[in-house]
C-alpha atoms as a PDB file:
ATOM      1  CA  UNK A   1      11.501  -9.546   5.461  1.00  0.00           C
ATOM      2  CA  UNK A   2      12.180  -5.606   6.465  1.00  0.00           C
ATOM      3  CA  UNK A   3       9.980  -3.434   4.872  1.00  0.00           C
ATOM      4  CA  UNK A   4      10.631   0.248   4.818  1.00  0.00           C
ATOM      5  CA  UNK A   5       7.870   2.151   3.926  1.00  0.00           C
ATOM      6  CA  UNK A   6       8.297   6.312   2.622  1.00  0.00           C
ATOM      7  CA  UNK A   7       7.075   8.830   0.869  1.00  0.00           C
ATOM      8  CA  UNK A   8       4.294  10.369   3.378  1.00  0.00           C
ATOM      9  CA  UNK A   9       3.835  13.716   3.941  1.00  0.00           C
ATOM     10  CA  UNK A  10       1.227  16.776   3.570  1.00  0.00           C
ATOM     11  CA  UNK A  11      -0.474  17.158   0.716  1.00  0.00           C
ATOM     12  CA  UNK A  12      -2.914  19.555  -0.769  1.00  0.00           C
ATOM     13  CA  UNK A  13      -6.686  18.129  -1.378  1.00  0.00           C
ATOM     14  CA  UNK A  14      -6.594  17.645  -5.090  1.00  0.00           C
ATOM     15  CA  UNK A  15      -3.202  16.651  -4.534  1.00  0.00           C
ATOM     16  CA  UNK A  16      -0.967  13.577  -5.234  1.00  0.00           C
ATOM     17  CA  UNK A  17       1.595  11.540  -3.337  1.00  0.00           C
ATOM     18  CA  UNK A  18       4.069   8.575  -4.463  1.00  0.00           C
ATOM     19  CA  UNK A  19       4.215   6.001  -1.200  1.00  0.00           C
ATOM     20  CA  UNK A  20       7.262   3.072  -1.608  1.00  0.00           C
ATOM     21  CA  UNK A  21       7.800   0.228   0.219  1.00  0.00           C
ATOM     22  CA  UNK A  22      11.361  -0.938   0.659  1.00  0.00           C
ATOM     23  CA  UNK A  23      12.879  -4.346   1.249  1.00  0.00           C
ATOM     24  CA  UNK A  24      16.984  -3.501   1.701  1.00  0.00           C
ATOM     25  CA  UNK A  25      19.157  -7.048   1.944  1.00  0.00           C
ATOM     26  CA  UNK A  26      15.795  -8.548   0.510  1.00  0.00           C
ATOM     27  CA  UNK A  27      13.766  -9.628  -2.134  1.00  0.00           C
ATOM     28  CA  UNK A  28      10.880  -7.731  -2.346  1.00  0.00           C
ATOM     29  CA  UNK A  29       9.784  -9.548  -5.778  1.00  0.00           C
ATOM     30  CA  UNK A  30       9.402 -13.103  -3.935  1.00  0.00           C
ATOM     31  CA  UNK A  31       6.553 -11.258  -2.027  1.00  0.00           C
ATOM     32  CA  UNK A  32       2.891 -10.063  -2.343  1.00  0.00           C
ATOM     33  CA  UNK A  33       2.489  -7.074  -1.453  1.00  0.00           C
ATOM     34  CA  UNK A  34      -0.001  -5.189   0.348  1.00  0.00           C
ATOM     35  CA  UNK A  35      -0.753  -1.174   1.234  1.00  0.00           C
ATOM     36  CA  UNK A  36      -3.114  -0.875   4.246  1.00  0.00           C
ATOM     37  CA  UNK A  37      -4.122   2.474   6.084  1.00  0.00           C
ATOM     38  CA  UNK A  38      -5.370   3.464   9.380  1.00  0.00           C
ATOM     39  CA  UNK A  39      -6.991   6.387  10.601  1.00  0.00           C
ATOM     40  CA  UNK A  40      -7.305   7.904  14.035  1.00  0.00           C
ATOM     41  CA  UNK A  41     -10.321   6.176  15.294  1.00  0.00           C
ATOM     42  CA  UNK A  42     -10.869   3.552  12.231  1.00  0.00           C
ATOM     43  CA  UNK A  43      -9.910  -0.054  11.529  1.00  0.00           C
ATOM     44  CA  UNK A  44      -7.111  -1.071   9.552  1.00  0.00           C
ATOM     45  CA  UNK A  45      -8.219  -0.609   5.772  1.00  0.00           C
ATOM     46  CA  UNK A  46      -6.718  -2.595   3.240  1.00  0.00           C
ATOM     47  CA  UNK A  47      -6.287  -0.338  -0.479  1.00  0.00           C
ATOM     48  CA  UNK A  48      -4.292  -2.441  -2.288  1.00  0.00           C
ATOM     49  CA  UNK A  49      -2.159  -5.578  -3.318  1.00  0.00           C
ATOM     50  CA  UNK A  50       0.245  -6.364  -5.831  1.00  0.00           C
ATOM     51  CA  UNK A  51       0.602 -10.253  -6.446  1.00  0.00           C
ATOM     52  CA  UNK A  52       3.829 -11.805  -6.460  1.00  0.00           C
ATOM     53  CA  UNK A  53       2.729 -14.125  -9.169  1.00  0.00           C
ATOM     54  CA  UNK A  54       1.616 -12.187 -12.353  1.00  0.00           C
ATOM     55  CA  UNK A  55       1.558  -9.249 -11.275  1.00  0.00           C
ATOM     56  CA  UNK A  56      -2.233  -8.826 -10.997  1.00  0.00           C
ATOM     57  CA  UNK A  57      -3.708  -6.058  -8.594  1.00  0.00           C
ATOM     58  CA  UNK A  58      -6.952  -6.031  -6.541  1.00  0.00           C
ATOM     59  CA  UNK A  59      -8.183  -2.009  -5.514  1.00  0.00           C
ATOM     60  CA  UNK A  60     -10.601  -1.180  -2.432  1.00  0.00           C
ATOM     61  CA  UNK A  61     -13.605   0.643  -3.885  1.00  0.00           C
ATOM     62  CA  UNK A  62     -12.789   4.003  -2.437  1.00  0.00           C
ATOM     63  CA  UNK A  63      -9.419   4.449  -4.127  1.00  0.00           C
ATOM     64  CA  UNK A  64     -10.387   2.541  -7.327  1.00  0.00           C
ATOM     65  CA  UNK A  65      -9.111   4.757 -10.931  1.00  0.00           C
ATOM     66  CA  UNK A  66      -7.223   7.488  -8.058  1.00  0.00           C
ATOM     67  CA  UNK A  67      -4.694   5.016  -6.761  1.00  0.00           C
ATOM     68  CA  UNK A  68      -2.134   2.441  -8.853  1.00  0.00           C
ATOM     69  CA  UNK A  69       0.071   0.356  -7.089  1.00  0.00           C
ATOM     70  CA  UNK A  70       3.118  -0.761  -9.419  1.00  0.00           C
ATOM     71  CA  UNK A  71       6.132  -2.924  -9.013  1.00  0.00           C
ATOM     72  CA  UNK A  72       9.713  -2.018 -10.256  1.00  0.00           C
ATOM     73  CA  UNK A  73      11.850  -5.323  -9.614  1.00  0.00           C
ATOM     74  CA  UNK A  74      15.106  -3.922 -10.792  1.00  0.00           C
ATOM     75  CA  UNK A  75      14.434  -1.743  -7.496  1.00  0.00           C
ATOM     76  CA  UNK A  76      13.039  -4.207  -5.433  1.00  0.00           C
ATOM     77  CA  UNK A  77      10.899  -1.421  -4.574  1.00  0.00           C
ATOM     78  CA  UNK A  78       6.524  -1.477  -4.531  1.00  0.00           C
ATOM     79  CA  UNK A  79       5.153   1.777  -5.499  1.00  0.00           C
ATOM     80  CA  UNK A  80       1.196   3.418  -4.496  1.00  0.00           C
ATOM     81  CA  UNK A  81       0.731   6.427  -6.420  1.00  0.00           C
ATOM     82  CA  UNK A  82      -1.886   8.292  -5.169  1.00  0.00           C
ATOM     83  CA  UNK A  83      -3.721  10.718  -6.673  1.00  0.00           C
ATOM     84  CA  UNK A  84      -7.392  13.488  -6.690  1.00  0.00           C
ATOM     85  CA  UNK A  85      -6.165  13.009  -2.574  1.00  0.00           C
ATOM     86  CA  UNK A  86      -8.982  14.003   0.184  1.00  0.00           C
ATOM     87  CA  UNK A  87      -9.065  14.307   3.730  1.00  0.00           C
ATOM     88  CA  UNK A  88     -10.331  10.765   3.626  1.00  0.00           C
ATOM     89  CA  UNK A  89      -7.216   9.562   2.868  1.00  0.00           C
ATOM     90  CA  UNK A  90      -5.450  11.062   5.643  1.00  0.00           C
ATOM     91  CA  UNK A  91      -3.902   7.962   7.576  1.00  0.00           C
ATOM     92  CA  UNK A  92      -1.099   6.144   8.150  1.00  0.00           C
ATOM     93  CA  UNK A  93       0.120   3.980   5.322  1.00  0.00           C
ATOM     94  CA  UNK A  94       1.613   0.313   5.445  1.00  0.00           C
ATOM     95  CA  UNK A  95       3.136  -1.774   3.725  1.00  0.00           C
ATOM     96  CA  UNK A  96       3.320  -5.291   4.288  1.00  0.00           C
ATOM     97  CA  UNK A  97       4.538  -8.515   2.393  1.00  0.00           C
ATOM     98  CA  UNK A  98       2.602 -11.706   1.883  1.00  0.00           C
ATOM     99  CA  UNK A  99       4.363 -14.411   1.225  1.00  0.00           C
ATOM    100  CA  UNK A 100       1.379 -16.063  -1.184  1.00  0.00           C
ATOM    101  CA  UNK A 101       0.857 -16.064  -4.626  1.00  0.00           C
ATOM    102  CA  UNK A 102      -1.437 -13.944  -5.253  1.00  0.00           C
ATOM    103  CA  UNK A 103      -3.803 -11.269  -2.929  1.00  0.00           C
ATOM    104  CA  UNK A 104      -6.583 -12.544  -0.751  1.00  0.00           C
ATOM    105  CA  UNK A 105      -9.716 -11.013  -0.830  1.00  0.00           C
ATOM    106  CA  UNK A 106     -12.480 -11.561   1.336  1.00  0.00           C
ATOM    107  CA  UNK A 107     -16.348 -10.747   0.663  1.00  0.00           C
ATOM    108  CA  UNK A 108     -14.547  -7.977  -1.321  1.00  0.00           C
ATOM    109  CA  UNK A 109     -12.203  -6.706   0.873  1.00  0.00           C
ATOM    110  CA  UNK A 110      -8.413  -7.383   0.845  1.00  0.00           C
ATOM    111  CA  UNK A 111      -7.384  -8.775   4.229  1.00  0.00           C
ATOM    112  CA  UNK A 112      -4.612  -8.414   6.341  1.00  0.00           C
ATOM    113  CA  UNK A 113      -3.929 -11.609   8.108  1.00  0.00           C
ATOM    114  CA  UNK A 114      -2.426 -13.221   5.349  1.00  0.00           C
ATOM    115  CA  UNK A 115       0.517 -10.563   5.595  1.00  0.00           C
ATOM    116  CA  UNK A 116       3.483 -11.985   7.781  1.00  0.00           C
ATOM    117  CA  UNK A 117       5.908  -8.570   7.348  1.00  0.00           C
ATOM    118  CA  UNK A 118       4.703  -5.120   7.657  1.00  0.00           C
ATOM    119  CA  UNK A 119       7.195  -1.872   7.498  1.00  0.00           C
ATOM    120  CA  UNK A 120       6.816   0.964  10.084  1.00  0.00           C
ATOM    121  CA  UNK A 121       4.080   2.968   8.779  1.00  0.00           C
ATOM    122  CA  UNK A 122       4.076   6.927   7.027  1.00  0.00           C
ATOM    123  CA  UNK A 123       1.740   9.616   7.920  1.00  0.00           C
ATOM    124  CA  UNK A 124       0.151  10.919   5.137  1.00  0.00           C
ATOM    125  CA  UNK A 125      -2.155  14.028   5.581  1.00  0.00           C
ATOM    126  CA  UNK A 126      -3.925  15.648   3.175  1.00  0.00           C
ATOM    127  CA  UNK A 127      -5.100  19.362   4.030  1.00  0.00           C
ATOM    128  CA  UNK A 128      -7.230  22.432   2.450  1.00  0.00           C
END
């Protein structure tokens, strides 16, 4: 699957910003999906992961109660709204599509390997 990933930008710290992952001439809904960031300098971080099963969620600490990650399958569209933004979060976003059940989580921490698509990435910088 093609994933198109959108919605980056500047942003003000304090600030929020509505990320969406894209699957034209696809179904996004027979997918779990996944948001991952990277930073200059910094591993690959995975923040968060919609299953394609029920819908459940799993959060990385550092974005838990700021972030929500929602599905709209008339839109075949995956939404991370992200909000109280920090230079922290500056990064480049991801989106990528597992085609498992549900999100995999390893000693806490939602992996990446499991994910066979991922979209092209979108800058999001957050600024004073």
């Amino acid at each position: 699957v093609q994933l198109q990933a959108s919605g980056g930008g500047l942003v003000q710290t304090g600030g929020s910003a509505n990320l969406s992952c894209a699957a034209p001439g696809d179904t996004l809904n027979s997918y779990t999906v996944g948001w991952f960031r990277q930073a200059p300098g910094k591993e690959r971080e995975g923040i968060s992961c919609i299953s394609r099963n029920d819908g459940s969620t799993v959060y990385a600490e550092d974005v838990k109660g700021r972030f929500t990650i929602s599905r709209d399958a008339l839109k075949n569209t995956v939404y991370l709204q992200m909000n109280s933004l920090t230079a922290e979060d500056t990064a480049v976003y991801y989106c990528a599509a597992d085609p498992r059940f549900y999100c995999t989580v390893v000693l806490g921490k939602l992996i990446y390997q499991t994910f066979t698509s991922w979209g092209q990435g979108t800058q999001v910088t957050v600024s004073s």
